[in-house]
Protein backbone atom coordinates (compact mmCIF):
# COMPACT_ATOMS: atom_id res chain seq x y z
CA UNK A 1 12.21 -25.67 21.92
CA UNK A 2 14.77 -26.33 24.32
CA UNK A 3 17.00 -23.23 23.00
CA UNK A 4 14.76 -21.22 24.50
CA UNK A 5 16.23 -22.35 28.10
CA UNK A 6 19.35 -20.96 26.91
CA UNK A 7 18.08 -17.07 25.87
CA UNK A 8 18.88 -15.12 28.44
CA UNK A 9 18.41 -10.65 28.96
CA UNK A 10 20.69 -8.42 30.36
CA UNK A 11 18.78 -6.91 33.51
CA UNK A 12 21.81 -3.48 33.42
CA UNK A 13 21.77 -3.02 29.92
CA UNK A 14 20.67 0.47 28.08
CA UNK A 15 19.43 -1.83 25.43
CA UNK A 16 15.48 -2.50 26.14
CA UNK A 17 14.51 -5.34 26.90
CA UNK A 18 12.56 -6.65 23.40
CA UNK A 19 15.38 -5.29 21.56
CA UNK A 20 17.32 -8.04 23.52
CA UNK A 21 14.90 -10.16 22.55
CA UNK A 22 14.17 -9.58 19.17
CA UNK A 23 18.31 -9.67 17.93
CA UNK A 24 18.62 -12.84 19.91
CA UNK A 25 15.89 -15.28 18.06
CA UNK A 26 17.27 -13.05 14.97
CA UNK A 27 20.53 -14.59 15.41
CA UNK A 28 18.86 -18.17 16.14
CA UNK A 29 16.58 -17.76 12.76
CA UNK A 30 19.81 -16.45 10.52
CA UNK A 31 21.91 -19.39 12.34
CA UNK A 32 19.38 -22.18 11.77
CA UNK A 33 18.80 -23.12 14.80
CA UNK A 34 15.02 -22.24 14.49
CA UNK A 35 14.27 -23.89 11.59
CA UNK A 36 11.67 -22.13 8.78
CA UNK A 37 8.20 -22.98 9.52
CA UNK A 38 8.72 -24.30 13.12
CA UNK A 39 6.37 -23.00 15.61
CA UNK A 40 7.61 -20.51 18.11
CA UNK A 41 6.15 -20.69 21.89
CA UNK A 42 3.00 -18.33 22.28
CA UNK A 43 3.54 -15.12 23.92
CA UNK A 44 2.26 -15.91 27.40
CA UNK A 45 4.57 -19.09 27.51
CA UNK A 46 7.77 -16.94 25.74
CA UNK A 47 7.20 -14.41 29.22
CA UNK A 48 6.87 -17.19 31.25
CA UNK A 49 10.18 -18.54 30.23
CA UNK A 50 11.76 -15.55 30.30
CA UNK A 51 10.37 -14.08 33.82
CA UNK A 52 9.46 -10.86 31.34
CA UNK A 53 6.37 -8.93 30.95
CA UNK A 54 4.09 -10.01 27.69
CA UNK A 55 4.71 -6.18 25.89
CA UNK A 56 8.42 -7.27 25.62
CA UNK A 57 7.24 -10.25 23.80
CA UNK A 58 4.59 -8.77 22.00
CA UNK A 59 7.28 -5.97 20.58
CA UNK A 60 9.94 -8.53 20.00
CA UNK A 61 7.57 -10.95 17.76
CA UNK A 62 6.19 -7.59 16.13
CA UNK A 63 10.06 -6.37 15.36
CA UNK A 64 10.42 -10.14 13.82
CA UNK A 65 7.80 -10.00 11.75
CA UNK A 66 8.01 -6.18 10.38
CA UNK A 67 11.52 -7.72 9.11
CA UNK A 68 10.52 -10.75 7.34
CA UNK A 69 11.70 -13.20 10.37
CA UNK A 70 8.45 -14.64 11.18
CA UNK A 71 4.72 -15.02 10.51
CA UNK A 72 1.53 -15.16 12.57
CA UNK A 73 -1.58 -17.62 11.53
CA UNK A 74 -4.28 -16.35 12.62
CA UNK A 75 -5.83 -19.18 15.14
CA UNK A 76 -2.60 -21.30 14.42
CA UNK A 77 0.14 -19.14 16.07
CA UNK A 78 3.74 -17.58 15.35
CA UNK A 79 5.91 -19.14 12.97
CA UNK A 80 9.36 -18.85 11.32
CA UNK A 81 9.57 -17.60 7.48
CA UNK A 82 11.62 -18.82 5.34
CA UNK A 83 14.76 -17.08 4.81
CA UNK A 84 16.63 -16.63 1.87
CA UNK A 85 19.03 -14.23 0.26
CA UNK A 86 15.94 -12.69 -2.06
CA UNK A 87 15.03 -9.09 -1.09
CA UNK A 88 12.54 -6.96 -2.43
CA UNK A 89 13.13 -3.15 -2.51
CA UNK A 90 10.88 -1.16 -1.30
CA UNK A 91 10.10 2.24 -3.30
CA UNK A 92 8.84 4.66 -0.11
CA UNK A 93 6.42 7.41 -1.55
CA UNK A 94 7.85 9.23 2.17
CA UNK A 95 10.68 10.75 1.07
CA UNK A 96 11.55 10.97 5.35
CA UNK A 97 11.67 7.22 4.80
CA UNK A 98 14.24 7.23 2.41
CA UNK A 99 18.39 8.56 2.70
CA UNK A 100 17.19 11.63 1.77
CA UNK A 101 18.55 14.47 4.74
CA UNK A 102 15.60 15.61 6.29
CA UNK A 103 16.73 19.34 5.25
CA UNK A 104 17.24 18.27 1.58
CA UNK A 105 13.46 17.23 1.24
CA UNK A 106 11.92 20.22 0.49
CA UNK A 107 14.77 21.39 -1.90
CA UNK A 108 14.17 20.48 -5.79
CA UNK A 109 11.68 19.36 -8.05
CA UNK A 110 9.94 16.29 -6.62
CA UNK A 111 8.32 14.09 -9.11
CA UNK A 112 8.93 10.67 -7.36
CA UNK A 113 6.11 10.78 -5.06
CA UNK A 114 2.56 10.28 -4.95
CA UNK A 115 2.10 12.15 -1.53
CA UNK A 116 0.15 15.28 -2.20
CA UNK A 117 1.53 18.68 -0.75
CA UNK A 118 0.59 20.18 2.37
CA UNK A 119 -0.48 23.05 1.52
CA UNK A 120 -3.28 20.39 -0.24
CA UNK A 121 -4.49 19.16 3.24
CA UNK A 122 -7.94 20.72 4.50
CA UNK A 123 -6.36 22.00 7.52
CA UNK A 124 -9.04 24.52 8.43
CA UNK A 125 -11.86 21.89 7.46
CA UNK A 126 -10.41 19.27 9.74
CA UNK A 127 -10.11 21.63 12.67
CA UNK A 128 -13.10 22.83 12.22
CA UNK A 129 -14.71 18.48 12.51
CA UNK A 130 -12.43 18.19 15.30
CA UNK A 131 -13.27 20.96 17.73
CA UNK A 132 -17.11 19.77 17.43
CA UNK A 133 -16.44 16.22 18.00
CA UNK A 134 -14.44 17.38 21.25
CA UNK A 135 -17.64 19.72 21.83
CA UNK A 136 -19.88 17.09 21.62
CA UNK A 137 -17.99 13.79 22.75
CA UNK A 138 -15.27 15.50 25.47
CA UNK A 139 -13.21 12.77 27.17
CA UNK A 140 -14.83 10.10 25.72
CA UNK A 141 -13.89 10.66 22.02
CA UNK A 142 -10.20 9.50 23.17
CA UNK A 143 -10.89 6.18 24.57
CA UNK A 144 -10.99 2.74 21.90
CA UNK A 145 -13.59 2.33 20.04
CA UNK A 146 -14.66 -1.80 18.62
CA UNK A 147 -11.53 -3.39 16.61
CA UNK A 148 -13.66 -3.67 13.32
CA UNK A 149 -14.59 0.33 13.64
CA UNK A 150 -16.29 3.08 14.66
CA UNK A 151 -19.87 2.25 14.12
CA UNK A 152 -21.11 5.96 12.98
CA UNK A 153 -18.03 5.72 10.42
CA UNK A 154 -18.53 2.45 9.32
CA UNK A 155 -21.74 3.45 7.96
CA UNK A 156 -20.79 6.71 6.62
CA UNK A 157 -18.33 5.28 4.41
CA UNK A 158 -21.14 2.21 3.60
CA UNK A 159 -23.66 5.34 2.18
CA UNK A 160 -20.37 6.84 0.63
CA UNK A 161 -19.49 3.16 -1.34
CA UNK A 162 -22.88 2.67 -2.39
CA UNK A 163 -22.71 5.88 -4.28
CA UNK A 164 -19.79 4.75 -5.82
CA UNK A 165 -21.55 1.34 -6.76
CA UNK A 166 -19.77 -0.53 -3.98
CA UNK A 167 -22.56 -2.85 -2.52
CA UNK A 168 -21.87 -4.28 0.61
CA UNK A 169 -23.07 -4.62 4.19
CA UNK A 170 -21.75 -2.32 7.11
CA UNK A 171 -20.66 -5.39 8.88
CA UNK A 172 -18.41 -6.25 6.17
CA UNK A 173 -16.51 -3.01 6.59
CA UNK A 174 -13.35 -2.26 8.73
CA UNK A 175 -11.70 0.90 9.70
CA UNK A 176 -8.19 0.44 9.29
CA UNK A 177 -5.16 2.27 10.21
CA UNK A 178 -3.83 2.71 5.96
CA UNK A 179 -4.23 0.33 3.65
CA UNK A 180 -0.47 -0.73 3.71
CA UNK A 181 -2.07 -2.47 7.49
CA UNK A 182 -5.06 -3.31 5.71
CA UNK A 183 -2.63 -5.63 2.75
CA UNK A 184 -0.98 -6.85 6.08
CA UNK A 185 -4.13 -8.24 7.81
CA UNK A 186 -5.69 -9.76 4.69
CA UNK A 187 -2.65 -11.63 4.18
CA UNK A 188 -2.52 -12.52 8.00
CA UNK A 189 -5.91 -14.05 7.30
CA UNK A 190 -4.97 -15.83 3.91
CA UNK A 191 -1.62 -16.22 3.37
CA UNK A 192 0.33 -18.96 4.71
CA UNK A 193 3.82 -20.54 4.23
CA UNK A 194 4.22 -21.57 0.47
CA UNK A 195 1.44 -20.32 -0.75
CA UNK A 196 0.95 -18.28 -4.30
CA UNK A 197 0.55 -15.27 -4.73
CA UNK A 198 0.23 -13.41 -8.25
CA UNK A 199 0.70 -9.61 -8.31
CA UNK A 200 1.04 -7.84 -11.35
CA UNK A 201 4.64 -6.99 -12.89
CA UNK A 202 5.71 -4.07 -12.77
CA UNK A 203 4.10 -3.35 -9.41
CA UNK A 204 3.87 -1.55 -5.46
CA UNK A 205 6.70 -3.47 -4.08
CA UNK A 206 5.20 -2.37 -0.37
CA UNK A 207 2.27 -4.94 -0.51
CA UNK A 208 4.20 -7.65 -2.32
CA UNK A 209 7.00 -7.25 0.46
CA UNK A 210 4.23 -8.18 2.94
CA UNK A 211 3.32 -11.12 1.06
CA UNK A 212 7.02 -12.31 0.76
CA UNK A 213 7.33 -11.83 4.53
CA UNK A 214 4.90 -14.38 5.04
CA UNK A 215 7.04 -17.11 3.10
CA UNK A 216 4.78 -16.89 0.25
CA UNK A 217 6.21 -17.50 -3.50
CA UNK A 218 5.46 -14.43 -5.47
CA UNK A 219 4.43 -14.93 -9.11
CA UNK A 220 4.79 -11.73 -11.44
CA UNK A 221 2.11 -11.58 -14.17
CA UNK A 222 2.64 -8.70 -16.62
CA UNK A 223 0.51 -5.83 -17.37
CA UNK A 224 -0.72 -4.98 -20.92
CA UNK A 225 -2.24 -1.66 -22.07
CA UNK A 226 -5.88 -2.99 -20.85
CA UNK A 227 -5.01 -4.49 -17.76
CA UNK A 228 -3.32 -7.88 -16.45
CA UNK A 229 -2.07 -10.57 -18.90
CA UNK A 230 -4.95 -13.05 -18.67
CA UNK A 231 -4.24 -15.42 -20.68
CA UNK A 232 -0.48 -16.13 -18.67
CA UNK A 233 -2.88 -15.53 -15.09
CA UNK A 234 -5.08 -18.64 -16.21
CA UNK A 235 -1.93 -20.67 -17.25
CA UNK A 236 -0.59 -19.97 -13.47
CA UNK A 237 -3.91 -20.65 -12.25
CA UNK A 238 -4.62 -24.09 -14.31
CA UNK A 239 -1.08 -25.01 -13.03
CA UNK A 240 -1.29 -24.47 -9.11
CA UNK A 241 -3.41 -22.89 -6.52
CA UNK A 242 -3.17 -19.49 -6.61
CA UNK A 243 -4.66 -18.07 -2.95
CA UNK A 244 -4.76 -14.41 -3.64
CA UNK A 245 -4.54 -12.25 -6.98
CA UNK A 246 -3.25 -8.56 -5.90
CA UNK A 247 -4.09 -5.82 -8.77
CA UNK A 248 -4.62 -2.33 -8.62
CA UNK A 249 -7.46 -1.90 -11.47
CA UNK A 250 -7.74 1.96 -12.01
CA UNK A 251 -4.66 3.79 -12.61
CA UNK A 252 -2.53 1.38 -11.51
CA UNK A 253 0.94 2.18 -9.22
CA UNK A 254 3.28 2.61 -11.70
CA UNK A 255 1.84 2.46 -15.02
CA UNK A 256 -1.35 4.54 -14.15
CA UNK A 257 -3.30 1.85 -16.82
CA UNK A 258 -6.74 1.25 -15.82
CA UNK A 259 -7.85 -2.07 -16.81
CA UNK A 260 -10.97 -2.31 -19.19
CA UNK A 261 -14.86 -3.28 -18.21
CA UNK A 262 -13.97 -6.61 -20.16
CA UNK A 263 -10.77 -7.18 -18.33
CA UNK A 264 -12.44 -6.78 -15.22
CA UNK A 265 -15.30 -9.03 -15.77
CA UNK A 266 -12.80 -12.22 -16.74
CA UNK A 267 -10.69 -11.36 -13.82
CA UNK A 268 -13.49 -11.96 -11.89
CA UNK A 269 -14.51 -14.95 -13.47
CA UNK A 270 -11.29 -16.32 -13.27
CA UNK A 271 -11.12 -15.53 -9.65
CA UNK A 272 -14.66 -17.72 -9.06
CA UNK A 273 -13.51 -20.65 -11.73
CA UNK A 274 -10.12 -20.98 -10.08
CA UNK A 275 -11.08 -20.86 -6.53
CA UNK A 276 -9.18 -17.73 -6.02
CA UNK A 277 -9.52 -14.05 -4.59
CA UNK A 278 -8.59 -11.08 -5.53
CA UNK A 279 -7.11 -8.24 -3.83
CA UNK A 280 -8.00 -4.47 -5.10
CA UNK A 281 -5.63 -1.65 -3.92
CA UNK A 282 -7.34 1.28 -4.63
CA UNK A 283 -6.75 5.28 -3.86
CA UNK A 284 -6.81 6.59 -6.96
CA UNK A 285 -10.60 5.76 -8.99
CA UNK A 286 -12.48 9.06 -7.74
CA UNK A 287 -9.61 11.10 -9.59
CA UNK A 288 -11.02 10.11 -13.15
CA UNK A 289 -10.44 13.40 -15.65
CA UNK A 290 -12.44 10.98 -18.23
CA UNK A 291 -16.19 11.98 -19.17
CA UNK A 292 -16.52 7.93 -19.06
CA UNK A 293 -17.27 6.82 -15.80
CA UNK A 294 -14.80 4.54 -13.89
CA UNK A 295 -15.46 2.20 -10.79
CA UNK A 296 -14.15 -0.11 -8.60
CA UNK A 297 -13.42 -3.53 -9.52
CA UNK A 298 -15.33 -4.24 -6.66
CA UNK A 299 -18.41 -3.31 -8.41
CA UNK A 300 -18.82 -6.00 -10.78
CA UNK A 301 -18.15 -8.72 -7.92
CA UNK A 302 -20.91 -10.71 -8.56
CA UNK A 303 -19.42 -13.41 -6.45
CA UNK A 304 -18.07 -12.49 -3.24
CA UNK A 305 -14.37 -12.59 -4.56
CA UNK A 306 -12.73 -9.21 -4.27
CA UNK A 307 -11.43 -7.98 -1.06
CA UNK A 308 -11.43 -4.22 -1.36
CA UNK A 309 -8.94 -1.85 0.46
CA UNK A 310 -9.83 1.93 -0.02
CA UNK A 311 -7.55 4.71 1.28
CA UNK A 312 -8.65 7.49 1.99
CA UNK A 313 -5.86 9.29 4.04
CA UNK A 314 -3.43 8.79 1.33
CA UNK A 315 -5.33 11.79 -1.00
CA UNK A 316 -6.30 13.56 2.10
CA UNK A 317 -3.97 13.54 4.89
CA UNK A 318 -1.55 10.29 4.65
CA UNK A 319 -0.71 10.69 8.53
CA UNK A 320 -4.44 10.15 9.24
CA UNK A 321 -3.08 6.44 8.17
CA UNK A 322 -7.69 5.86 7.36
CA UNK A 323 -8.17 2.98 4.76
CA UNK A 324 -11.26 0.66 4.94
CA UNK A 325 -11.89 -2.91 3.53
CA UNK A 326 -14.63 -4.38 2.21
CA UNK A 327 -14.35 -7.99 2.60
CA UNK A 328 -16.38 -11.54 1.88
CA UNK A 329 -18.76 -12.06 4.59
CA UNK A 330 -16.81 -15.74 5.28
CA UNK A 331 -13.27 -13.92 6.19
CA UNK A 332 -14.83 -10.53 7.77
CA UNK A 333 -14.58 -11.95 11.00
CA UNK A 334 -11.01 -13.37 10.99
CA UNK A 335 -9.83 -9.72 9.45
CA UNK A 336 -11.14 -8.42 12.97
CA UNK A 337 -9.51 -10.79 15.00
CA UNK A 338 -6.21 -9.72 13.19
CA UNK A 339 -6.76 -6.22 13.40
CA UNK A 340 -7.78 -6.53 17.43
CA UNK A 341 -4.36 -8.52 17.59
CA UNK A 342 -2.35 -6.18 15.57
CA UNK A 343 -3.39 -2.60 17.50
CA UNK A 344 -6.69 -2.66 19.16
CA UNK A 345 -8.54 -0.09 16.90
CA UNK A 346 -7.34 2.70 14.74
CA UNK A 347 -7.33 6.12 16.47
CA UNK A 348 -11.06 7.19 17.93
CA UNK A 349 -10.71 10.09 17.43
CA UNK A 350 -9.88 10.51 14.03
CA UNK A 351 -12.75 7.73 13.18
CA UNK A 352 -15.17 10.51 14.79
CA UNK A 353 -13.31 13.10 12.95
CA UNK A 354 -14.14 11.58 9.90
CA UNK A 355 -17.41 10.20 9.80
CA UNK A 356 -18.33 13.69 10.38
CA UNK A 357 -15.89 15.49 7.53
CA UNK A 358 -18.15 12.73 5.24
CA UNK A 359 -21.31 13.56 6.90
CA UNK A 360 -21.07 17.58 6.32
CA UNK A 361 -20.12 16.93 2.64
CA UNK A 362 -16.45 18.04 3.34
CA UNK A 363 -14.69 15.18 1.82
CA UNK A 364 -16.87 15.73 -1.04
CA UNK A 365 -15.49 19.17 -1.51
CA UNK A 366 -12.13 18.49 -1.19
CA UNK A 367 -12.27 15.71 -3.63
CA UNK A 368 -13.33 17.88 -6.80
CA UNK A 369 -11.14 20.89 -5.34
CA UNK A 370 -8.25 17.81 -5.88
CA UNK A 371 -9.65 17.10 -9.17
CA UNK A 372 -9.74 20.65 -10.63
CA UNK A 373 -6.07 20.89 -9.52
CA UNK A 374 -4.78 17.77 -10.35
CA UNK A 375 -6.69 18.07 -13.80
CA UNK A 376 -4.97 21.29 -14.77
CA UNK A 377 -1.31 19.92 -13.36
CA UNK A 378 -2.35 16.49 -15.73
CA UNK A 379 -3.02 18.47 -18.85
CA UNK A 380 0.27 20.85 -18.69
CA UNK A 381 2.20 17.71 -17.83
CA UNK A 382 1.09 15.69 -20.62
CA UNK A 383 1.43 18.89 -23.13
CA UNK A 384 5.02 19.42 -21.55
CA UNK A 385 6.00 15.43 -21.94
CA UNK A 386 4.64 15.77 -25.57
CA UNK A 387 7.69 17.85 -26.35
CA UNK A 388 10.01 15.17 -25.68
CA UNK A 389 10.74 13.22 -28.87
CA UNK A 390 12.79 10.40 -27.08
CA UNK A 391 9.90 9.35 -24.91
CA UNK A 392 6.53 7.31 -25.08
CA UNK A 393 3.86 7.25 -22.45
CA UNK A 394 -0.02 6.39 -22.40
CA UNK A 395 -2.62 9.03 -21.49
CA UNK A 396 -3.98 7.93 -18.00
CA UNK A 397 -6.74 10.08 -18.33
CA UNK A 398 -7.03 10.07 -14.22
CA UNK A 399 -4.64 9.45 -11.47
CA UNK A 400 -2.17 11.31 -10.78
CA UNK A 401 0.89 9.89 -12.46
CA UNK A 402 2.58 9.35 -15.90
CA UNK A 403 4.52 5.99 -16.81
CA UNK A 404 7.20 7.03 -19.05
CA UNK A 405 8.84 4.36 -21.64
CA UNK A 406 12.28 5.58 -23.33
CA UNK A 407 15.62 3.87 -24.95
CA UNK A 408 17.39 4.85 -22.00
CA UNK A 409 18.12 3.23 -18.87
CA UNK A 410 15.76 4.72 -16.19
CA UNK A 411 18.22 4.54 -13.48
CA UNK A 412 20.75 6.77 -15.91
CA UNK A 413 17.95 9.20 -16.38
CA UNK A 414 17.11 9.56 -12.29
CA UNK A 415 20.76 10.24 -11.69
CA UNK A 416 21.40 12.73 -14.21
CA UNK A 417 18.22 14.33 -12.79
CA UNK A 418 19.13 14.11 -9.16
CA UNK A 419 22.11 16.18 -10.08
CA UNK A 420 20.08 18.39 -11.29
CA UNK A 421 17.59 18.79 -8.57
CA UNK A 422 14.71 16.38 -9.82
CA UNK A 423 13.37 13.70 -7.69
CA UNK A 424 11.76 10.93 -10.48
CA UNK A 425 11.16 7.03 -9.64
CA UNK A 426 12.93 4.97 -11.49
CA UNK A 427 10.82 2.09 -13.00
CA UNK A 428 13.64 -0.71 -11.47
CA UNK A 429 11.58 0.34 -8.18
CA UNK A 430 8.66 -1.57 -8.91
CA UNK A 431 10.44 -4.60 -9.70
CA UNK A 432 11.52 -8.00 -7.02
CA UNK A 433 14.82 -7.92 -8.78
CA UNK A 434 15.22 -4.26 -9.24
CA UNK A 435 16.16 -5.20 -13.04
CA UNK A 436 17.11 -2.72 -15.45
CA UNK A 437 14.14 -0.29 -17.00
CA UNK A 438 13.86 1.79 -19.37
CA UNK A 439 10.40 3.27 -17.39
CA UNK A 440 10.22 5.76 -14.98
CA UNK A 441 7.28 7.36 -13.33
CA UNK A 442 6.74 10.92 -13.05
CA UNK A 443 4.08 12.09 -10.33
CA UNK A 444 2.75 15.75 -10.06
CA UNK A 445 1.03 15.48 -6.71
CA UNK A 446 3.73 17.43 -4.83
CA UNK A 447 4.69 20.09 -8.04
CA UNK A 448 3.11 23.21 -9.22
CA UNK A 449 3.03 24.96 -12.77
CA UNK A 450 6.43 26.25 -12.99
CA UNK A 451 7.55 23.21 -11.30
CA UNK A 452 5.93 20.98 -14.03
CA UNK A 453 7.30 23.50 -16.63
CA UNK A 454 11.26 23.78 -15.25
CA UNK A 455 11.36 20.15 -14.06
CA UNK A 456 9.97 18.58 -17.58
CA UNK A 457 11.89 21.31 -19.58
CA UNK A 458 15.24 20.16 -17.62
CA UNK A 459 14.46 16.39 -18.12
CA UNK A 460 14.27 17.03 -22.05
CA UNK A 461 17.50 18.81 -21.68
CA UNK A 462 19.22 15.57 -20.22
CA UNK A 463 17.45 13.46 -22.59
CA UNK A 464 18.81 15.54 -25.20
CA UNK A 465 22.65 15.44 -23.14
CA UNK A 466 22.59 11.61 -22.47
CA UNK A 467 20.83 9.74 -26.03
CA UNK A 468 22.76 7.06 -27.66
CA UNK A 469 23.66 8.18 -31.21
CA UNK A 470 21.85 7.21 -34.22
């Protein structure tokens, strides 16, 4: 590590200090001369060398590894990833995250997003939990509460699972701040250089970019109409070891399947023959418009083998950033070390808020006033789509999103919309190599009736403009 004697910051420059840092061992990693996989000197040491305080280092290392450079092991230390020329794009469902002029969002029909619309949030509920938990707590409902949680929360949501057929204990629950942090602590915890991951193809890009970052080889495993290829998962899984399975069983992001009881019961078993564990994404499974119940993969784990990441803020209030997992009792305590090392806690106050919007029944309420909304956009949507000859899709039956299968290139489609004033994802956004698609996903969590009605009514219009002959 002798390089390091040679790093040296600019005490007059504009430029902070970890910024400094953080383009310098950039430059080293992209030139070489920290090699992939080589150990990089602990924070405290790093400061020492550098006669700067730890938060520069902390912020430097945290810069590195939000861009791929590096990866942390839990208990092991910091270490470089390797780099190649392989990126994965990212689909953002923030539209402030994309190019998109901030004063161009709201203009349009938006069917690219799952975000719901503000005028969705519970504004007046959530004030209403708020002002008593200031009334009751004062000061103290602003300082950090434990890294794994706010106790009162922890077991709100633990009586909440349990009605959902979740069974678990409260101490293997953690509050987390959205489950895009919760994807990044499991893998903290389990993923290491080299290791394989399978997630299913096509896919949310956002959690297989965090696997990627940690130098982990990504292996794509199709979807059918039930669920996951099985039969090519166990081939991957008789062939090498396979440390984490990432799936999003109910109304999967993009192709809003849901995978069948029988699916989910062999995934399982696959998961205990093979050593393995899987990792459920879900957001979605309390928006079911089916009379036939649907649950959690994570109720059928008979064995201990699915780590389950629940959002909540993302069909509530997405800048609450409030997910949970549920994990297996032998990692729960390694997933708390992570999170105390990634940001102390998740907000206090909004973990009061919370467990007491559950506790007065509120979230309750909003969920089915969702449901009755979504359910009415989901049925004029899928009569509306129904009137487009050139176009296949499944009935999701929940969710809310359609997965749209033409003759056309996708990406043809999106631009003719965009022209047009119609936001839709295009389905090369859920793919590694952003390959060509003929899928596309249309969302109606951000449109109304007449948007439903003009946007799909416009989109049958370009089909009918842009079709190949014959």
């Amino acid at each position: 590590m002798k390089f390091y004697e040679n790093i040296k910051l600019d005490e007059f420059s504009s430029e902070p200090k970890y910024i400094q840092l953080y383009e310098i061992l950039k430059n080293l990693i992209e030139e070489g001369a920290i090699k992939p996989d080589e150990k990089l000197p602990t924070i405290r040491e790093l400061s020492k060398k550098l006669s700067v305080n730890t938060v520069t280092v902390v912020n430097a290392y945290k810069l590195l590894e939000q861009k791929g450079y590096i990866y942390t092991k839990v208990g092991s230390g910091t270490f470089v990833s390797k780099q190649n020329d392989e990126k994965i794009q990212v689909f953002s469902e923030n539209p402030l995250a994309t190019n998109i002029k901030r004063e161009e969002i709201n203009l349009g029909i938006n069917f690219s997003t799952l975000t719901p619309q503000s005028s969705l949030f519970p504004v007046e509920d959530f004030k209403f939990v708020i002002n008593r938990i200031l009334d009751r707590d004062g000061a103290s409902a602003f300082n950090y509460v434990e890294p794994q949680g706010y106790f009162p929360l922890r077991e709100s949501i633990w009586k909440y699972l349990r009605e959902c057929g979740v069974e678990c204990e409260i101490d293997n629950i953690s509050i987390v701040s959205g489950a895009q942090q919760g994807i990044d602590l499991v893998a903290k915890v389990l993923v290491n250089f080299n290791d394989a991951i399978v997630v299913e193809s096509p896919t949310y890009t956002g959690a297989a970019a965090i696997f990627k970052n940690r130098g982990a080889n990504i292996i794509e495993i199709p979807i059918k109409e039930d669920g996951l290829d099985l039969d090519e998962l166990e081939d991957v899984l008789k062939k090498q070891r396979v440390k984490l399975i990432y799936v999003m069983p109910n109304y999967q992001n993009p192709t809003s399947i849901t995978y069948s009881l029988e699916k989910k019961l062999e995934l399982i078993n696959l998961a205990l023959k093979y050593n393995t564990y899987i990792l459920e994404d879900d957001f979605l499974t309390e928006i079911n418009f089916s009379k036939k119940p649907n649950e959690p993969l994570k109720t059928l784990d008979f064995c201990d083998r699915v780590i389950f990441i629940k959002s909540f803020s993302k069909i509530f209030m997405p800048g609450l950033r409030l997910a949970v997992i549920v994990s297996p009792f032998n990692i729960s305590r390694n997933l708390v070390f992570a999170k105390q090392n990634t940001d102390i806690s998740t907000s206090g106050l909004i973990q009061r808020a919370f467990d007491l919007y559950l506790r007065e029944g509120l979230w309750t309420r909003h969920l089915n006033n969702l449901k009755d909304i979504y359910y009415k956009r989901y049925c004029l949507m899928k009569e509306k789509l129904s009137e487009i000859k050139d176009i296949r899709f499944k009935d999701p039956k929940g969710g809310i999103h359609f997965w749209i299968e033409s003759e056309l290139d996708a990406t043809i489609i999106a631009y003719n919309a965009k022209k047009r004033g119609i936001a839709i994802a295009p389905g090369r956004a859920f793919y590694f190599d952003s390959r060509s698609s003929n899928n596309f996903r249309l969302s109606f969590a951000q449109t109304d009736y007449d948007d439903i009605t003009n946007g799909i009514n416009i989109l049958k219009e370009i089909f009918d403009e842009i079709k190949m002959p014959g």
